[in-house]
C-alpha atoms as a PDB file:
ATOM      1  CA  UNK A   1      53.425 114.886 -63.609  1.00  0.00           C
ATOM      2  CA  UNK A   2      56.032 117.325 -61.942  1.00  0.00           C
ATOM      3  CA  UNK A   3      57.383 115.761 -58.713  1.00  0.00           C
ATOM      4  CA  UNK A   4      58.798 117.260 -55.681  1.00  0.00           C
ATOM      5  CA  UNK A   5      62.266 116.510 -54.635  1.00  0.00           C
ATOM      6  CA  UNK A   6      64.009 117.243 -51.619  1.00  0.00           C
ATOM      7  CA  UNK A   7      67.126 119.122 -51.012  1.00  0.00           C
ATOM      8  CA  UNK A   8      68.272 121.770 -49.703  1.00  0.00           C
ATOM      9  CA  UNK A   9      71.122 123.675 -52.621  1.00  0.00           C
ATOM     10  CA  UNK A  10      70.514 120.871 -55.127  1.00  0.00           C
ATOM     11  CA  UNK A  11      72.552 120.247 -57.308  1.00  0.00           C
ATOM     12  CA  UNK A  12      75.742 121.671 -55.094  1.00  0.00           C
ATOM     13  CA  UNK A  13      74.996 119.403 -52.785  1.00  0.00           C
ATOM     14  CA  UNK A  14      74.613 115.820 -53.105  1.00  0.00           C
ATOM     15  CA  UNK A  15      71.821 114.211 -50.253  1.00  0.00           C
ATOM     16  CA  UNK A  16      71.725 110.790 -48.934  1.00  0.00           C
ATOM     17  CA  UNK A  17      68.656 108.811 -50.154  1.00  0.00           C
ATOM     18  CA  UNK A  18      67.322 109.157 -46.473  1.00  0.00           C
ATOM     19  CA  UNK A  19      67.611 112.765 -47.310  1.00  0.00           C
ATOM     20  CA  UNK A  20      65.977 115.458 -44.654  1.00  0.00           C
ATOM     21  CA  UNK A  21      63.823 112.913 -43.604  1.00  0.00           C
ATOM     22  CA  UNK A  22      66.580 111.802 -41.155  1.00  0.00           C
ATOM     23  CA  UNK A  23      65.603 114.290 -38.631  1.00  0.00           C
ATOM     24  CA  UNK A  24      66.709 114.581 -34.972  1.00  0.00           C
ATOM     25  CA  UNK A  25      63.598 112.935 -32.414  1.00  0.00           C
ATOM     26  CA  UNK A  26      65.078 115.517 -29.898  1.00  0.00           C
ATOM     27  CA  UNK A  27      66.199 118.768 -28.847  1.00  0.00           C
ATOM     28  CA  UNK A  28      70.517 118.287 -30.293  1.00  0.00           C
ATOM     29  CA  UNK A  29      72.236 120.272 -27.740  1.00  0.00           C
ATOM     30  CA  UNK A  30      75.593 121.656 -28.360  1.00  0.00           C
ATOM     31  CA  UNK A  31      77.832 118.705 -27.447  1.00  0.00           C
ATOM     32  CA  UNK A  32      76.340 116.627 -29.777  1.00  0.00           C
ATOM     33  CA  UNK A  33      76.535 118.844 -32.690  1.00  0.00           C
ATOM     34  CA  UNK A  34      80.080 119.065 -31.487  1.00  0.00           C
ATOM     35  CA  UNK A  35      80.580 115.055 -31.940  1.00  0.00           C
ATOM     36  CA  UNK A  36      78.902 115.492 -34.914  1.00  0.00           C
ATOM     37  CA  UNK A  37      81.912 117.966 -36.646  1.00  0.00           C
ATOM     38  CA  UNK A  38      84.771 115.534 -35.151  1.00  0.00           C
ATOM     39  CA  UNK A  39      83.090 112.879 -37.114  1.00  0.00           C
ATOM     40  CA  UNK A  40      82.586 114.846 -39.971  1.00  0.00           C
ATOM     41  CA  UNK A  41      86.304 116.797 -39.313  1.00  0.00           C
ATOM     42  CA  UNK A  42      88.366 114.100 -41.341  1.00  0.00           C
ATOM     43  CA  UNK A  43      86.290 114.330 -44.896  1.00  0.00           C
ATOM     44  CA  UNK A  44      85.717 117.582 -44.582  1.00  0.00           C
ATOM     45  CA  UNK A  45      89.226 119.129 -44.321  1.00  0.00           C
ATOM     46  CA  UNK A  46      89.923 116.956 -47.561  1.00  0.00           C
ATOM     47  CA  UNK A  47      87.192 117.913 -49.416  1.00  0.00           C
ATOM     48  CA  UNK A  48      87.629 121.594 -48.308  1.00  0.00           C
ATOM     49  CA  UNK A  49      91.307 121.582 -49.028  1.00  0.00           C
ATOM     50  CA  UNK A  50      90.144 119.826 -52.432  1.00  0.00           C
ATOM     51  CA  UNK A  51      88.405 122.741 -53.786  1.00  0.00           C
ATOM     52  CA  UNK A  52      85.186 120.677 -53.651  1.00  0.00           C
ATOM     53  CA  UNK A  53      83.315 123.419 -51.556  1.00  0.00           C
ATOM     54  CA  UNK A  54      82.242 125.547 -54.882  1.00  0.00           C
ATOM     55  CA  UNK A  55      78.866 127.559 -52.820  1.00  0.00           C
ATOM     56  CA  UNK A  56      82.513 128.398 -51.078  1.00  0.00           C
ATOM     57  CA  UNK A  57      84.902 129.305 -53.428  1.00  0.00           C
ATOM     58  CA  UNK A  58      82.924 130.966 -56.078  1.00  0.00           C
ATOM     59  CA  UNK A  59      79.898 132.874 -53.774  1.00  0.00           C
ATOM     60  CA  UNK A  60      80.033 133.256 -50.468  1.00  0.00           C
ATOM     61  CA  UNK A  61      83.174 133.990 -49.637  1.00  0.00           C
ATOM     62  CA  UNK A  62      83.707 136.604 -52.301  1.00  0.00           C
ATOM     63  CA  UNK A  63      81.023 138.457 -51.401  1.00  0.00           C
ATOM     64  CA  UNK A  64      81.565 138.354 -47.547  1.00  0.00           C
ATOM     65  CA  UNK A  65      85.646 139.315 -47.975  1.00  0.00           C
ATOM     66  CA  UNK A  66      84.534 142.094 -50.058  1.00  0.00           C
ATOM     67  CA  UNK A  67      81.913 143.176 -47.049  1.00  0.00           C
ATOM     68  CA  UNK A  68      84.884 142.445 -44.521  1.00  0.00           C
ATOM     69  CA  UNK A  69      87.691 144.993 -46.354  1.00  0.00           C
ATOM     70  CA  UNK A  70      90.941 145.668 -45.306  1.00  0.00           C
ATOM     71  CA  UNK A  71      91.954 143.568 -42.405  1.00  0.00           C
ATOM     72  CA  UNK A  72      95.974 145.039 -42.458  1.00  0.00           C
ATOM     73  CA  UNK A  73      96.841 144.645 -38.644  1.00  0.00           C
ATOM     74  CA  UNK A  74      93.217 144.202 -37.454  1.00  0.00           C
ATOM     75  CA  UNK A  75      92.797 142.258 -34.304  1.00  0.00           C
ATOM     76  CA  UNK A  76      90.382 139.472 -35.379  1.00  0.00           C
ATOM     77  CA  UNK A  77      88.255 136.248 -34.433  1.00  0.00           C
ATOM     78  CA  UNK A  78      86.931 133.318 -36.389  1.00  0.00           C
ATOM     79  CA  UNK A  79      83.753 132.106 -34.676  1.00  0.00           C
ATOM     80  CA  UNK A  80      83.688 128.392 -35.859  1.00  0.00           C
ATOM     81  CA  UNK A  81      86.372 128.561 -37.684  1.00  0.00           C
ATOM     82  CA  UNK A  82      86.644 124.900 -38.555  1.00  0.00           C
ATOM     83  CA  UNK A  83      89.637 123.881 -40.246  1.00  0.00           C
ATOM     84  CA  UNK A  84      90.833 126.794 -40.501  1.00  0.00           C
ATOM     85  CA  UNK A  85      90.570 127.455 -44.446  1.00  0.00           C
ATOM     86  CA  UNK A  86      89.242 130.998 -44.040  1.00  0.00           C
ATOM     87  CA  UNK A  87      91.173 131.913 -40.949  1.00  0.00           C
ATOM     88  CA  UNK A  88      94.061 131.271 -43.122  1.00  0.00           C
ATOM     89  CA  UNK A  89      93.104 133.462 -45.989  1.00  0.00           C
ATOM     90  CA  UNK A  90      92.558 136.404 -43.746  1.00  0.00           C
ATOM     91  CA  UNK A  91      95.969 135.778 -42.025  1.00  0.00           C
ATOM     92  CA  UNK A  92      97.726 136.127 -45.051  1.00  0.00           C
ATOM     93  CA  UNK A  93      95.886 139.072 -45.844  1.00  0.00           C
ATOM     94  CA  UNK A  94      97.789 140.570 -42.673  1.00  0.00           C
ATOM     95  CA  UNK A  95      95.411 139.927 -39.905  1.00  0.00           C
ATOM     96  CA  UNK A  96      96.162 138.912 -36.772  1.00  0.00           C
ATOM     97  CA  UNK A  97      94.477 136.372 -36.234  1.00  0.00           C
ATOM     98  CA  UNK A  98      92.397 133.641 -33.400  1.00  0.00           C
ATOM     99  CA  UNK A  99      90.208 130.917 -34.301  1.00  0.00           C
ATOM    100  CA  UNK A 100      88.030 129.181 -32.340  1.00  0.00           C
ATOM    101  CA  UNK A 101      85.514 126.275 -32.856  1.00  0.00           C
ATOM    102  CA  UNK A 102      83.565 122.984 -30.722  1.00  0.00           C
ATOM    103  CA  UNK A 103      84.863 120.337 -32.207  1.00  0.00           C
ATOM    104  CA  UNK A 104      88.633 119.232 -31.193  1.00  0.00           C
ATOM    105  CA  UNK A 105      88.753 117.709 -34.171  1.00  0.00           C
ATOM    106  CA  UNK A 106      88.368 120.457 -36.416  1.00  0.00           C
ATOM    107  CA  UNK A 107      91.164 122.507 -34.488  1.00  0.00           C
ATOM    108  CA  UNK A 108      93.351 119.646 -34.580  1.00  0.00           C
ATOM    109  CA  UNK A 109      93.449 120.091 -38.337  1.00  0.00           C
ATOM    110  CA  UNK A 110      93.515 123.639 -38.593  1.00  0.00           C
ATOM    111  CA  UNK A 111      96.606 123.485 -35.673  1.00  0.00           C
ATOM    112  CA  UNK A 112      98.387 121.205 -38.049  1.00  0.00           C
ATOM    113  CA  UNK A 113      97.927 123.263 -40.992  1.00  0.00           C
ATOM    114  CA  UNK A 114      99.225 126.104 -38.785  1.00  0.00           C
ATOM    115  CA  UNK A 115     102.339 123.697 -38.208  1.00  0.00           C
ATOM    116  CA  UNK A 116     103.430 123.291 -41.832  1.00  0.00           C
ATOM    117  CA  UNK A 117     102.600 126.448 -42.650  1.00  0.00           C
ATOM    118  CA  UNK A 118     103.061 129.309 -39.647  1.00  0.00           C
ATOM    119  CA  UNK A 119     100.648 132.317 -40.123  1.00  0.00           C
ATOM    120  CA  UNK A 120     100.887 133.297 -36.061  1.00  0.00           C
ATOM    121  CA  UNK A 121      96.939 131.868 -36.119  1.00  0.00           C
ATOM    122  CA  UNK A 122      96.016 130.833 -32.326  1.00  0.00           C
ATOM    123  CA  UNK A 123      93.413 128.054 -32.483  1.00  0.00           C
ATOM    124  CA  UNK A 124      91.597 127.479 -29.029  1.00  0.00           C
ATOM    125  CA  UNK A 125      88.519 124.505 -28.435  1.00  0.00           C
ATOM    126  CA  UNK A 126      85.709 126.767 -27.483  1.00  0.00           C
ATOM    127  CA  UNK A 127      81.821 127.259 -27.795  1.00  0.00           C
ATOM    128  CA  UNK A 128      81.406 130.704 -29.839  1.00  0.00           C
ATOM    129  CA  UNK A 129      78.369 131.495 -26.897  1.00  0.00           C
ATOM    130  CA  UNK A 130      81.639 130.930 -24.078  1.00  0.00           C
ATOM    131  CA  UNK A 131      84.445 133.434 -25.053  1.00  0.00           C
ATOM    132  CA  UNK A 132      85.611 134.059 -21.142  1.00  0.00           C
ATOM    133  CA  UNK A 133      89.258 133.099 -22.134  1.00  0.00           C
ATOM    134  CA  UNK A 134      89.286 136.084 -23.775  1.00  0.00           C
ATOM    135  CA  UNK A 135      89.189 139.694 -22.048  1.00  0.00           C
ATOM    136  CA  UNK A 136      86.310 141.891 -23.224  1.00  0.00           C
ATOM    137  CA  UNK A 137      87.145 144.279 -25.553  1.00  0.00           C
ATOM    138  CA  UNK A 138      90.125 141.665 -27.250  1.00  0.00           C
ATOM    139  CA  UNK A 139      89.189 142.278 -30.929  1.00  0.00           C
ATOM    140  CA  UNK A 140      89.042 144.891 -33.680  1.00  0.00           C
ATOM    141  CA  UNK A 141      86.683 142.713 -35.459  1.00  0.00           C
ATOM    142  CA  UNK A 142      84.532 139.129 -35.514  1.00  0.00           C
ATOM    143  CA  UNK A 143      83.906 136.928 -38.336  1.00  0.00           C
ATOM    144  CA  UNK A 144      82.276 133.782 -38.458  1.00  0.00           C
ATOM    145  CA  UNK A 145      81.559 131.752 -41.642  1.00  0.00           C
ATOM    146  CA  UNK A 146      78.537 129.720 -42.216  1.00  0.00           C
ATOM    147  CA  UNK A 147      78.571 128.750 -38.361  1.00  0.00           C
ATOM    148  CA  UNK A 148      76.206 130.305 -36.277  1.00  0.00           C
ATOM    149  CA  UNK A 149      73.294 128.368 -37.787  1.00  0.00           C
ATOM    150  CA  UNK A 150      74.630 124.907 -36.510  1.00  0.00           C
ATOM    151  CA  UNK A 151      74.479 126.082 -33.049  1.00  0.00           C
ATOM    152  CA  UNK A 152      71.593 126.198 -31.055  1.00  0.00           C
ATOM    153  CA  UNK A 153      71.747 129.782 -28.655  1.00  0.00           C
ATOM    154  CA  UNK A 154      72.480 132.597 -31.155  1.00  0.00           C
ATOM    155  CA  UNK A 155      71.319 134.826 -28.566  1.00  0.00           C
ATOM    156  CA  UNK A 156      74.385 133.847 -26.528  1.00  0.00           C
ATOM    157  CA  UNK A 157      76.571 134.078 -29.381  1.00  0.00           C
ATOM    158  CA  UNK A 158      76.168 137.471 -29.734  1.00  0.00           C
ATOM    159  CA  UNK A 159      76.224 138.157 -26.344  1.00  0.00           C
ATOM    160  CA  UNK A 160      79.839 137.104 -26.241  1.00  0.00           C
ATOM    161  CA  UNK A 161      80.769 138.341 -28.922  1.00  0.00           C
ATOM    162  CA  UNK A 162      79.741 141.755 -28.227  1.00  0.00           C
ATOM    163  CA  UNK A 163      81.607 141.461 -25.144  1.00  0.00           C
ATOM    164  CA  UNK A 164      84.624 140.536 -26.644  1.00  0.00           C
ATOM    165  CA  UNK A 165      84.507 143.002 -29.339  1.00  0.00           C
ATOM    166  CA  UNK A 166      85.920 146.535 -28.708  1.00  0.00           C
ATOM    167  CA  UNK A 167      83.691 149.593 -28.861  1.00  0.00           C
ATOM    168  CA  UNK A 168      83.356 150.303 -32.619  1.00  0.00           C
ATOM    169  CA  UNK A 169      84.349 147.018 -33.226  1.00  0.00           C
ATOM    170  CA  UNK A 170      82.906 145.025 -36.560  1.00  0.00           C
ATOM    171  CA  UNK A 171      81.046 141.923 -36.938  1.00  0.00           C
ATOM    172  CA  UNK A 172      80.461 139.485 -40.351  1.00  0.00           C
ATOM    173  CA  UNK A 173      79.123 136.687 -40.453  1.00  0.00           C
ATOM    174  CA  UNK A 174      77.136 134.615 -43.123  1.00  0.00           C
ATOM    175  CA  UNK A 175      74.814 131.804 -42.431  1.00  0.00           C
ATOM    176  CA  UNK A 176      72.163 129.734 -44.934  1.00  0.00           C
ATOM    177  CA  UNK A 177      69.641 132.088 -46.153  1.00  0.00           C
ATOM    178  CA  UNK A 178      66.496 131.286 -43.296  1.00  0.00           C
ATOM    179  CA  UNK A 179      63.848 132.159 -45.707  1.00  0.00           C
ATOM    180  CA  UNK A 180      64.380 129.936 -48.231  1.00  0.00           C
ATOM    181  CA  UNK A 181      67.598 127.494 -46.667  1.00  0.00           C
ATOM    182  CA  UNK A 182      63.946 126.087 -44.735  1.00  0.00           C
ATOM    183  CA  UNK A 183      63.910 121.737 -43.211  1.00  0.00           C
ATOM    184  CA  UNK A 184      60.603 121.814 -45.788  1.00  0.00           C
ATOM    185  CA  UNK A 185      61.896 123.390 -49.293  1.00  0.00           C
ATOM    186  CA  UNK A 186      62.307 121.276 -51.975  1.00  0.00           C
ATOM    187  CA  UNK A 187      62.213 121.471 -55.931  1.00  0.00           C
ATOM    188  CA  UNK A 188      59.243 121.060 -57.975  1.00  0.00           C
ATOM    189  CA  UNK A 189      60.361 119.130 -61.073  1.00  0.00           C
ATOM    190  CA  UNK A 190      58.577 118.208 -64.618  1.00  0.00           C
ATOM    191  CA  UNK A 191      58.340 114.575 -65.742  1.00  0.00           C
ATOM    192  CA  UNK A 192      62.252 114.999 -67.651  1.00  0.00           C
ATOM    193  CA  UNK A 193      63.450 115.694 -64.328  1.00  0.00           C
ATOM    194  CA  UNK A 194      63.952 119.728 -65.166  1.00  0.00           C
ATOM    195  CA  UNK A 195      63.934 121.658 -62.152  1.00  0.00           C
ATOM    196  CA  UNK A 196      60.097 124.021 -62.623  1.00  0.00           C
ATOM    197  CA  UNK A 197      60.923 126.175 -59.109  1.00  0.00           C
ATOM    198  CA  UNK A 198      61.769 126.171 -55.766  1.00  0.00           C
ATOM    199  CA  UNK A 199      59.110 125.370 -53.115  1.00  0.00           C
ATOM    200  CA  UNK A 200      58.918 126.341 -49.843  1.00  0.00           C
ATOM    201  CA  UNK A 201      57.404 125.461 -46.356  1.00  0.00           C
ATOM    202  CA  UNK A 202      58.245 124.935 -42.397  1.00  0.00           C
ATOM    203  CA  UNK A 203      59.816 128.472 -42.172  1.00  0.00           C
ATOM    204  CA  UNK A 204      58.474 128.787 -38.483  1.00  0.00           C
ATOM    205  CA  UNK A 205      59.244 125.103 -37.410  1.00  0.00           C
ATOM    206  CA  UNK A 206      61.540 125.106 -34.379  1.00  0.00           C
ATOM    207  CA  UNK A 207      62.179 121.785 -35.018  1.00  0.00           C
ATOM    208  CA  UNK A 208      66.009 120.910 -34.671  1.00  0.00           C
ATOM    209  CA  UNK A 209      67.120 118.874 -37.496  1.00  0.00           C
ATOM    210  CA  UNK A 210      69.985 117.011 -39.075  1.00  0.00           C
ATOM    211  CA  UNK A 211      71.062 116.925 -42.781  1.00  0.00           C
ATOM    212  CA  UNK A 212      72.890 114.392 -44.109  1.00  0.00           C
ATOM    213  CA  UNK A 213      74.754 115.518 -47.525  1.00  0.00           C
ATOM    214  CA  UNK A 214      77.963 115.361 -49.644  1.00  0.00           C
ATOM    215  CA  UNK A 215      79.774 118.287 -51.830  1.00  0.00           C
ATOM    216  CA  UNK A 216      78.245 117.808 -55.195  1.00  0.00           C
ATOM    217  CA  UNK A 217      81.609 118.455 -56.607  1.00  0.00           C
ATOM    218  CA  UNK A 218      83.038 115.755 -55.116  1.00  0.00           C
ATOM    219  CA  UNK A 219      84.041 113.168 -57.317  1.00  0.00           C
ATOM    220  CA  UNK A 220      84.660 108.951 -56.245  1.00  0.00           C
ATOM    221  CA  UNK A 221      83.616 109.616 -52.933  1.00  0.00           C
ATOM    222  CA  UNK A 222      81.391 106.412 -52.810  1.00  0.00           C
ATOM    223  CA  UNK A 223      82.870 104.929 -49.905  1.00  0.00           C
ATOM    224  CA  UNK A 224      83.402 107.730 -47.730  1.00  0.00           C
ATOM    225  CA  UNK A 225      80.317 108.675 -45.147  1.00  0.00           C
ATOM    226  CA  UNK A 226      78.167 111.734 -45.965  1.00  0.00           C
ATOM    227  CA  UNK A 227      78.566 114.884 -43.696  1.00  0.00           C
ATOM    228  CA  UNK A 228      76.008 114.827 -40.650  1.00  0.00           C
ATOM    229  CA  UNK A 229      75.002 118.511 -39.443  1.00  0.00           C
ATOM    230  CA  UNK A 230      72.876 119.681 -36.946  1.00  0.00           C
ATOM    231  CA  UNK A 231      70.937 122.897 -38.228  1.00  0.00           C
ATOM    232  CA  UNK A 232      68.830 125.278 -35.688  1.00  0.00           C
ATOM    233  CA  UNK A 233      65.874 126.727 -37.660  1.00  0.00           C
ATOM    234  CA  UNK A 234      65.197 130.486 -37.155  1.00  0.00           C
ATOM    235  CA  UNK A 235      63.512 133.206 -38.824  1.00  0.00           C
ATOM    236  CA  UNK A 236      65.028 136.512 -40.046  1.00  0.00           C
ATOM    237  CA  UNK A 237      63.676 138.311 -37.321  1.00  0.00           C
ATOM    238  CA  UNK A 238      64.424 135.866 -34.693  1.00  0.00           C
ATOM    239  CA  UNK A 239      68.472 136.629 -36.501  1.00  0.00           C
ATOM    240  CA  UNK A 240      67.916 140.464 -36.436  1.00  0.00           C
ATOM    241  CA  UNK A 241      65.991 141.024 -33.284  1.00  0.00           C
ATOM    242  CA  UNK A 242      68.716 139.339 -31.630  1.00  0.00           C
ATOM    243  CA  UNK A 243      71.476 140.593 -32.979  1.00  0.00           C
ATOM    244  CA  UNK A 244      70.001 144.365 -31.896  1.00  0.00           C
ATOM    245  CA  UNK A 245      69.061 142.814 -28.525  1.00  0.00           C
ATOM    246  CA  UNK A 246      72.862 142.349 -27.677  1.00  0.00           C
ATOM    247  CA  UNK A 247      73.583 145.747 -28.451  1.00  0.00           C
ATOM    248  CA  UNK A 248      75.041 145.589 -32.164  1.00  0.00           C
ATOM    249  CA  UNK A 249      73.970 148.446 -34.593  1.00  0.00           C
ATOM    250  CA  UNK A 250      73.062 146.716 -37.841  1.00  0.00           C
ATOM    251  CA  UNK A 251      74.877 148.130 -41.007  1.00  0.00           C
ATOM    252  CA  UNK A 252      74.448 145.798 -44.027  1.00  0.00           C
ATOM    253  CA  UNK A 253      72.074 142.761 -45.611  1.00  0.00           C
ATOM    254  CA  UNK A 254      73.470 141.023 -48.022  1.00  0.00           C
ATOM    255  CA  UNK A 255      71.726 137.913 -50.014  1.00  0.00           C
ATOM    256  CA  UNK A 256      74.900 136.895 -52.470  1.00  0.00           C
ATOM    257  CA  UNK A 257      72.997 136.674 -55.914  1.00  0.00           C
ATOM    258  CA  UNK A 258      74.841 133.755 -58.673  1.00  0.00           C
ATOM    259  CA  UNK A 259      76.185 136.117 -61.676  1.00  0.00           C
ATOM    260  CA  UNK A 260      74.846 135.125 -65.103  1.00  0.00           C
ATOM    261  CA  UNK A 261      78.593 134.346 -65.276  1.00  0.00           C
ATOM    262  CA  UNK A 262      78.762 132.297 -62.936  1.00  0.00           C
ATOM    263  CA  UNK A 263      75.765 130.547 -63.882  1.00  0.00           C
ATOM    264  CA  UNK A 264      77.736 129.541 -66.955  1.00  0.00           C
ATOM    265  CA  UNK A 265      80.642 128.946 -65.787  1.00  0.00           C
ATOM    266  CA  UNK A 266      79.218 126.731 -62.949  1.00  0.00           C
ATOM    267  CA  UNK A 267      75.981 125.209 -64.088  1.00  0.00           C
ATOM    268  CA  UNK A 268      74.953 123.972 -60.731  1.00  0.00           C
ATOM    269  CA  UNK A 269      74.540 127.747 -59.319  1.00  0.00           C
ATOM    270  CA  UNK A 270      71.576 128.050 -62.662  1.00  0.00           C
ATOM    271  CA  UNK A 271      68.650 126.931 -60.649  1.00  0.00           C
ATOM    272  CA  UNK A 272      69.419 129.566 -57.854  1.00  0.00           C
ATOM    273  CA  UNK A 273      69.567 132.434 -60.126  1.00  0.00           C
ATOM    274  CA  UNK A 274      66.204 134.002 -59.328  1.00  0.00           C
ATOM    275  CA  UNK A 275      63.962 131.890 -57.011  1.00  0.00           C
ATOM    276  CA  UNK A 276      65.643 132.395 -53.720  1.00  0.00           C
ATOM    277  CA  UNK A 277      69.174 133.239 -51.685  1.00  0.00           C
ATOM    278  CA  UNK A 278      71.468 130.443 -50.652  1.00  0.00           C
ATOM    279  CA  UNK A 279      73.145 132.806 -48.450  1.00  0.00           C
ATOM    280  CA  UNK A 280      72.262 135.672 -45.583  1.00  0.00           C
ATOM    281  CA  UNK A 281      75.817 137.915 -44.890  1.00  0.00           C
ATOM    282  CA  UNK A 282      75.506 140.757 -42.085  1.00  0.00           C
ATOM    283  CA  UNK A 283      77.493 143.722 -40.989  1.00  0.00           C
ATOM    284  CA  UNK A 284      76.701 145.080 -37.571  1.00  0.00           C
ATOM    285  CA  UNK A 285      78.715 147.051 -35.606  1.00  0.00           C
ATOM    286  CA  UNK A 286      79.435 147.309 -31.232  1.00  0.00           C
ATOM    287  CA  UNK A 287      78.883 151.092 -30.798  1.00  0.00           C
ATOM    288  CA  UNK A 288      81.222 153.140 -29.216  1.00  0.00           C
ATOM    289  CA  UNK A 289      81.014 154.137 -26.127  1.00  0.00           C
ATOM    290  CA  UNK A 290      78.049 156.988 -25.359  1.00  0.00           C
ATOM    291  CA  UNK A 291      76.497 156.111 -28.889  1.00  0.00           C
ATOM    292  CA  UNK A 292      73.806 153.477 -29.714  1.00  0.00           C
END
């Protein structure tokens, strides 16, 4: 008899037996998804720095540097930036660069990394919906990177970063796919335990959750706690609607599909060849002044 098992990028990531059911019984408000990246901060910035992020490494971020371009003397922010791994990369592709994020924790690592090794980064503890520290019109260009779904006003987020953007100013940003990255998907297996397909359901549940999982890559890792995340369920038009609502001009979609390459090189990215997206990555752009 198939059976239906529950996770949400099986097998890249690697769920608690409690799995999704450990939801939040309330609304999670900001702060306490903020405690809940200084707990995580520790593991995380080893794993990262590990390599053992591979939806990372060998998907996302490819595709969403390629969107970005040429970011040679750009003015630019990282909107929950984290640790700082990708503000890094884009600093030593000769950006200049700030990065911001919630939890101190997280910017405590990504201010030491910035000690040992001095790319001119500026790290500041800030909520990406309160960007007052900075004047309006402060960057060429915004990027944020698998963030903006673990916070719960979007709508605020791009207010201020609108704000903060100058006119013809660029924003990227990739989050988990909404259609199919869902708090009720899960995998429809045969009796062998073969994944059949991807199943889907809850796509319009506003119910705040928190998931509870480990990089599947990550080997001997018994011991150590598994990552707790609050996610913020929205649907694609909830994302888009807003995003025009703030005053952005949309300019790209992409939905990062595995290579058969990849597939083989990486066997875990096989089951999300065809059935669905792991990843949503936008373009939009802050018109210039006169123009919408």
């Amino acid at each position: 008899m198939p059976t239906i098992k529950k996770t949400s990028t099986e097998p890249g990531l690697s769920y608690t037996s409690s799995d999704l059911d450990n939801l939040g019984r309330h609304k999670v408000t900001e702060q306490e998804a903020a405690a809940l990246w200084d707990k995580n901060a520790t593991v995380w910035a080893r794993h990262v720095g590990q390599g053992y992020d591979v939806y990372r490494l060998c998907l996302n971020n490819p595709n969403l540097f390629r969107l970005i371009g040429d970011v040679r003397g750009k003015k630019v922010l990282d909107a929950g930036c984290g640790e700082g791994y990708n503000t890094r990369i884009l600093a030593r592709q000769g950006a200049l660069m700030t990065g911001i994020d919630i939890s101190k924790e997280m910017i405590g690592y990504a201010r030491a990394a910035e000690e040992k090794e001095p790319l001119g980064i500026r790290y500041e503890i800030t909520s990406y919906t309160d960007l007052s520290m900075f004047p309006a019109g402060s960057f060429d260009a915004v990027v944020s990177f698998m963030a903006l779904m673990d916070g719960p006003d979007f709508k605020g987020a791009m207010k201020a970063i609108f704000r903060v953007l100058r006119p013809g100013g660029d924003l990227f940003f990739s989050i988990s796919h909404p259609c199919f990255q869902t708090k009720g998907m899960g995998w429809l297996k045969d009796g062998k335990g073969r994944t059949i397909k991807l199943l889907q359901q809850d796509y319009f549940s506003k119910s705040h959750f928190i998931e509870r999982w480990s990089f599947g890559a990550a080997k001997g890792i018994e011991d150590e706690p598994p990552f707790s995340i609050a996610y913020f369920p929205r649907t694609l038009s909830e994302y888009v609607n807003q995003l025009i609502g703030a005053g952005f001009v949309l300019k790209k979609l992409q939905e990062p599909r595995p290579s058969a390459r990849l597939c083989r090189d990486h066997p875990e990215f096989k089951h999300w060849r065809n059935p669905g997206a792991i990843f949503l990555q936008v373009h939009a752009r802050k018109p210039r002044r006169g123009c919408r």
